[in-house]
Protein backbone atom coordinates (compact mmCIF):
# COMPACT_ATOMS: atom_id res chain seq x y z
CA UNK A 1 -45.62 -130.94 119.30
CA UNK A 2 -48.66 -128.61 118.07
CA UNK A 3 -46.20 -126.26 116.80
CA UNK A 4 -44.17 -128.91 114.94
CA UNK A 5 -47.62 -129.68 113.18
CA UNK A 6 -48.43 -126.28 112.22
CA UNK A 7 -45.36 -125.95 110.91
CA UNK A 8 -45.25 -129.28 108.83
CA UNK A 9 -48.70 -127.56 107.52
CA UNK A 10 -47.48 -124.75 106.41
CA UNK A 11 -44.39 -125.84 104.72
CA UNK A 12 -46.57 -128.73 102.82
CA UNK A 13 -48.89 -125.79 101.40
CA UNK A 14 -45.88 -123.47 100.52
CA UNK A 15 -44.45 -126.60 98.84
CA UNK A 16 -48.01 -127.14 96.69
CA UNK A 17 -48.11 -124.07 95.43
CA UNK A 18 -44.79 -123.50 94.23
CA UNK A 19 -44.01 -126.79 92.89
CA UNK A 20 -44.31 -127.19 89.05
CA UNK A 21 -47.21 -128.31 87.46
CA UNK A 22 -47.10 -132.48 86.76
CA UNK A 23 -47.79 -133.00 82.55
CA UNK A 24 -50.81 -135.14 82.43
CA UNK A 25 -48.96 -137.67 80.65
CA UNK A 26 -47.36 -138.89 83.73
CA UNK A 27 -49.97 -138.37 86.33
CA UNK A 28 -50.36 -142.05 86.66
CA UNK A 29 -47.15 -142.83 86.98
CA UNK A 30 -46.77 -140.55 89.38
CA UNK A 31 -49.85 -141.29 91.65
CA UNK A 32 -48.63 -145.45 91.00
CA UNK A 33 -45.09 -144.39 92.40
CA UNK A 34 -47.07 -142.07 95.46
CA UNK A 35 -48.59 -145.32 96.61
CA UNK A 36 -46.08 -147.59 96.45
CA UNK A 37 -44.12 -144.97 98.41
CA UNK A 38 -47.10 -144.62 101.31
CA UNK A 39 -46.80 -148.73 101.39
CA UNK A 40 -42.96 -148.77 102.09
CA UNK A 41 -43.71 -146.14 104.38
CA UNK A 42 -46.55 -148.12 106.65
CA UNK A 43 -44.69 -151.08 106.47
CA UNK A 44 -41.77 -149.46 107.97
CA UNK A 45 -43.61 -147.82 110.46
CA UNK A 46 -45.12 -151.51 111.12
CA UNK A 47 -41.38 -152.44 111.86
CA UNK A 48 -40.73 -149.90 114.16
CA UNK A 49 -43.44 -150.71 116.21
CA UNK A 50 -42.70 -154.83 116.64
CA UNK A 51 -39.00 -153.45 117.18
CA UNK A 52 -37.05 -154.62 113.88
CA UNK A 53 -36.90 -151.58 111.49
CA UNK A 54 -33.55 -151.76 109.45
CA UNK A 55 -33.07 -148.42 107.51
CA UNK A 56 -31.31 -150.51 104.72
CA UNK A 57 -33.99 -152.39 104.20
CA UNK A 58 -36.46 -149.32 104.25
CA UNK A 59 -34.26 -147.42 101.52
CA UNK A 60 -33.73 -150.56 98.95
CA UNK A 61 -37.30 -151.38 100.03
CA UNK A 62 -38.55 -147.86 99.50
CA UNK A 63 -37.19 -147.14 95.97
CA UNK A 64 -37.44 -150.79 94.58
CA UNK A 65 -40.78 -150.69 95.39
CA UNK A 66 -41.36 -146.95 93.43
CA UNK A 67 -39.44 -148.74 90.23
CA UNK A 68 -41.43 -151.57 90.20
CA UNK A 69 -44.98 -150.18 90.90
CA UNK A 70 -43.84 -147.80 88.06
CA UNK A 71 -42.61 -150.35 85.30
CA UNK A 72 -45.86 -152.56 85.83
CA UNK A 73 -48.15 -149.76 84.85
């Protein structure tokens, strides 16, 4: 499990500093779509734990969400 972690770590800090730079133009849009994404996410980890996740609903959920957070800003 610790080693999992560490690993998780170190991949998500490889990833940062390779990834390309985000234009400042769409930083908003970006950070609006991050947040909606973190919401579907707790919200299906709130399903799993009363028992009635449905991955189809996370997925439609998940990128409906992203669209919509994005086309209100």
């Amino acid at each position: 499990m610790v080693m999992t972690i560490i690993i998780a770590t170190l991949l998500g800090i490889l990833f940062g500093f390779t990834t390309p730079m985000i234009p400042y133009v769409y930083t908003k849009y970006v950070a609006i779509a991050i947040m909606a994404a973190l919401d579907s996410i707790i919200g299906a980890i709130n399903a799993t734990l009363q028992k009635k996740f449905s991955m189809n609903v996370f997925v439609s959920g998940f990128f409906t969400n992203m669209v919509i957070a994005i086309v209100f800003s």
